[in-house]
C-alpha atoms as a PDB file:
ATOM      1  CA  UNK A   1       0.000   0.000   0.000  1.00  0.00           C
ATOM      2  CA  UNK A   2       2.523   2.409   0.837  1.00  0.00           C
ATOM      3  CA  UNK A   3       4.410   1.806  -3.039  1.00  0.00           C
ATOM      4  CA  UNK A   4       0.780   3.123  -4.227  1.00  0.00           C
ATOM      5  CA  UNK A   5       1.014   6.059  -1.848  1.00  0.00           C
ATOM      6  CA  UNK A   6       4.033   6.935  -3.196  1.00  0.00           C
ATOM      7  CA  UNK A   7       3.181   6.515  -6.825  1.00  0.00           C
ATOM      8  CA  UNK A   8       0.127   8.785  -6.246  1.00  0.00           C
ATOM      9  CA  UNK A   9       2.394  11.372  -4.589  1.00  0.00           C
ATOM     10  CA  UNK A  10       4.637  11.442  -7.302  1.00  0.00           C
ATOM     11  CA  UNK A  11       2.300  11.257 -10.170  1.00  0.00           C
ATOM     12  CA  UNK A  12       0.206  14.318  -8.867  1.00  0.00           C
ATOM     13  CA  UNK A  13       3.190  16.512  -7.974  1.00  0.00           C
ATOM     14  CA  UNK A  14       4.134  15.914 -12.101  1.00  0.00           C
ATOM     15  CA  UNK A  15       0.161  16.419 -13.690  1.00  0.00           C
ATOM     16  CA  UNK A  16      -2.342  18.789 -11.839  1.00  0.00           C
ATOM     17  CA  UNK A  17      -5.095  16.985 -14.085  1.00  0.00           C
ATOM     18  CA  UNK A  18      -4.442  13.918 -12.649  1.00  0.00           C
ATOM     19  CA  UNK A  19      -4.220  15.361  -9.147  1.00  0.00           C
ATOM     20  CA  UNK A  20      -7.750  17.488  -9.695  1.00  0.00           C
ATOM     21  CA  UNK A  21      -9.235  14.143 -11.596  1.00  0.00           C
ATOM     22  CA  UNK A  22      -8.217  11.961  -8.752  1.00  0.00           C
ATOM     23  CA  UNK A  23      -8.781  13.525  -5.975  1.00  0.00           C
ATOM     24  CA  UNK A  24     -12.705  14.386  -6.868  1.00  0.00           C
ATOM     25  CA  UNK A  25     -12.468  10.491  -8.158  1.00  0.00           C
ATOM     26  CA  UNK A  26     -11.520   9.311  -4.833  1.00  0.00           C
ATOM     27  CA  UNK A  27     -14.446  10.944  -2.908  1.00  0.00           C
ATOM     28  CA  UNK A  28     -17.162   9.884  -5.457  1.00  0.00           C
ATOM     29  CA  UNK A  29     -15.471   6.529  -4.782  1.00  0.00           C
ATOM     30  CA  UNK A  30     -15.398   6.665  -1.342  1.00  0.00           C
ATOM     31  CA  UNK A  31     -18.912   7.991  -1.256  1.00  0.00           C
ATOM     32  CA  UNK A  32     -20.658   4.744  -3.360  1.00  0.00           C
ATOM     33  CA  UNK A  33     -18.102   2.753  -0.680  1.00  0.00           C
ATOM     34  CA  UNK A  34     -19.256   3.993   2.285  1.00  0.00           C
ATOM     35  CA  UNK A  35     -22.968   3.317   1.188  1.00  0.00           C
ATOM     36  CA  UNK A  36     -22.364  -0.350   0.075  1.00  0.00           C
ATOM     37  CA  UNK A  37     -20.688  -0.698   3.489  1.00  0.00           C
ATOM     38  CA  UNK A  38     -24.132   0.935   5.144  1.00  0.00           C
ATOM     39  CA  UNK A  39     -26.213  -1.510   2.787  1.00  0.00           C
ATOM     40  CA  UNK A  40     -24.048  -4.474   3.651  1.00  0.00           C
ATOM     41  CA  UNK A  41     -23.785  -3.953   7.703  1.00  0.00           C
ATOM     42  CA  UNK A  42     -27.601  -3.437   7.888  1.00  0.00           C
ATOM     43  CA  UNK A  43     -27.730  -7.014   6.259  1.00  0.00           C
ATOM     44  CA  UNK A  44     -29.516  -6.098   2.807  1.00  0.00           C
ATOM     45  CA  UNK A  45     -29.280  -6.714  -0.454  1.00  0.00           C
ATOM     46  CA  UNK A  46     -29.165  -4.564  -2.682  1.00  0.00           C
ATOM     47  CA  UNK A  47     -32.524  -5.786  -4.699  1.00  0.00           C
ATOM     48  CA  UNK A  48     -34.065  -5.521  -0.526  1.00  0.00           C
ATOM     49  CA  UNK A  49     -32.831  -1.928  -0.077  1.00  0.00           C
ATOM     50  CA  UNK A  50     -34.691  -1.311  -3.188  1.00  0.00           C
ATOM     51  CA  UNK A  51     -37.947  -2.580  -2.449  1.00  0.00           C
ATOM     52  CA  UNK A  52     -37.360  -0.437   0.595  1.00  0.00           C
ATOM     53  CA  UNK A  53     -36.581   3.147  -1.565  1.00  0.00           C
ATOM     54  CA  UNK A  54     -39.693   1.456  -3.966  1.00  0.00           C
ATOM     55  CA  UNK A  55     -36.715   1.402  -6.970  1.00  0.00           C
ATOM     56  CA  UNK A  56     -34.694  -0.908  -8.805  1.00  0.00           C
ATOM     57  CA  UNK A  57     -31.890  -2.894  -7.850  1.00  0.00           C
ATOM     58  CA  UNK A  58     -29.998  -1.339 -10.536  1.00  0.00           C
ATOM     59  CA  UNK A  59     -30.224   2.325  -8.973  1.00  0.00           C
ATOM     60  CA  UNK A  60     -28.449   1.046  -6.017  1.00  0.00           C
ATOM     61  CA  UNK A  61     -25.877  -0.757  -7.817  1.00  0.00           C
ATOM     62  CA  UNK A  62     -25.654   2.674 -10.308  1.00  0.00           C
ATOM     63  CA  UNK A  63     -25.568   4.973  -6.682  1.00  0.00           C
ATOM     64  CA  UNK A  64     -22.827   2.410  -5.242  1.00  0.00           C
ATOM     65  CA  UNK A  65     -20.734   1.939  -8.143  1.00  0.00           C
ATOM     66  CA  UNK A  66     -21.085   5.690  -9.741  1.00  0.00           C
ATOM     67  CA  UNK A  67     -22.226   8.404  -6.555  1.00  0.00           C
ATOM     68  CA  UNK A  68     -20.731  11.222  -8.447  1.00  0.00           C
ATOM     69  CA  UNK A  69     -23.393  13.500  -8.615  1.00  0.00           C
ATOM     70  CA  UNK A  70     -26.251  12.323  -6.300  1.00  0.00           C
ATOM     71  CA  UNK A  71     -28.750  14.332  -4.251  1.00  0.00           C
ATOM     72  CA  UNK A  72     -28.831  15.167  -1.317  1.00  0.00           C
ATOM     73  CA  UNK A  73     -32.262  13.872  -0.899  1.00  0.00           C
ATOM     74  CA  UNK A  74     -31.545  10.370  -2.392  1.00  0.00           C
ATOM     75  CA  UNK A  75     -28.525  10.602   0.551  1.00  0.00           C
ATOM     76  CA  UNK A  76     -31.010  10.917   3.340  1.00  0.00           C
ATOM     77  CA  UNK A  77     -33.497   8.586   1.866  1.00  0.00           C
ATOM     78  CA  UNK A  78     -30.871   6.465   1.185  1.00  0.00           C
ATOM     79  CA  UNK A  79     -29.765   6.379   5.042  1.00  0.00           C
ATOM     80  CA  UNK A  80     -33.388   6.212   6.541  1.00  0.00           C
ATOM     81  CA  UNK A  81     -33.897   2.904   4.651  1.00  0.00           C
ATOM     82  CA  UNK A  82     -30.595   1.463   6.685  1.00  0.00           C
ATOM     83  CA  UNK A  83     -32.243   2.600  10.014  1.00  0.00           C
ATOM     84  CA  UNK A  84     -29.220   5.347  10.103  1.00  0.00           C
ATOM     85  CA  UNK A  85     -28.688   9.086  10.120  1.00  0.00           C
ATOM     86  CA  UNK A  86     -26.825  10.747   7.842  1.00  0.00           C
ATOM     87  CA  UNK A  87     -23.979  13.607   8.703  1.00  0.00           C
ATOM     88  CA  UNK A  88     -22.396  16.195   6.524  1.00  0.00           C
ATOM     89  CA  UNK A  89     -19.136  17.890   7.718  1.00  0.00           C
ATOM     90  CA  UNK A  90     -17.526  20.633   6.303  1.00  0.00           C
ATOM     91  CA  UNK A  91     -13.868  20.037   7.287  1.00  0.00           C
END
C-alpha cells in the first residue's frame, strides 16, 4: 500500500489533471463505498434496499458503483432505509 502512496504522490506533484481528476475520483469513490458498506452492515441486499426506496436494484448498484453527482435527498433517503442518520461535515 505504501508503493501506491508513493506513486500517487509522485504522479500528482508531475500532472495537476491527474491530481484534480483523482482527488474528486476518490471521494465519489469513497462515497458509493461507504454506502455499500451501510447496505451491507444493515444485512440487505441490494434488490431488498430497493424494495425499501420502492426502486430498482440497478439504482443502487448505479448509486454504489457511480455516486458522483447524487442528491442530497436520495442521501437521506438512502440512510433512513438502513435505520441510520446521515452527517455532513464541512472540514
Amino acid at each position: 500500500m505504501k508503493k501506491l502512496s508513493s506513486y500517487i504522490a509522485k504522479r500528482k506533484m508531475k500532472d495537476p489533471e491527474f491530481a484534480k481528476d483523482y482527488d474528486s475520483g476518490y471521494q465519489e469513490f469513497k462515497i458509493g463505498a461507504m454506502l455499500k458498506l451501510a447496505r451491507e452492515e444493515a444485512g440487505l441486499t441490494q434488490e431488498e434496499l430497493a424494495r425499501k426506496l420502492k426502486t430498482k436494484k440497478t439504482a443502487i448498484s448505479r448509486i454504489e458503483n457511480h455516486a458522483e453527482d447524487i442528491k442530497l435527498s436520495t442521501l437521506e433517503r438512502f440512510a433512513k432505509a438502513l435505520g441510520k442518520k446521515l452527517r455532513i461535515e464541512v472540514v
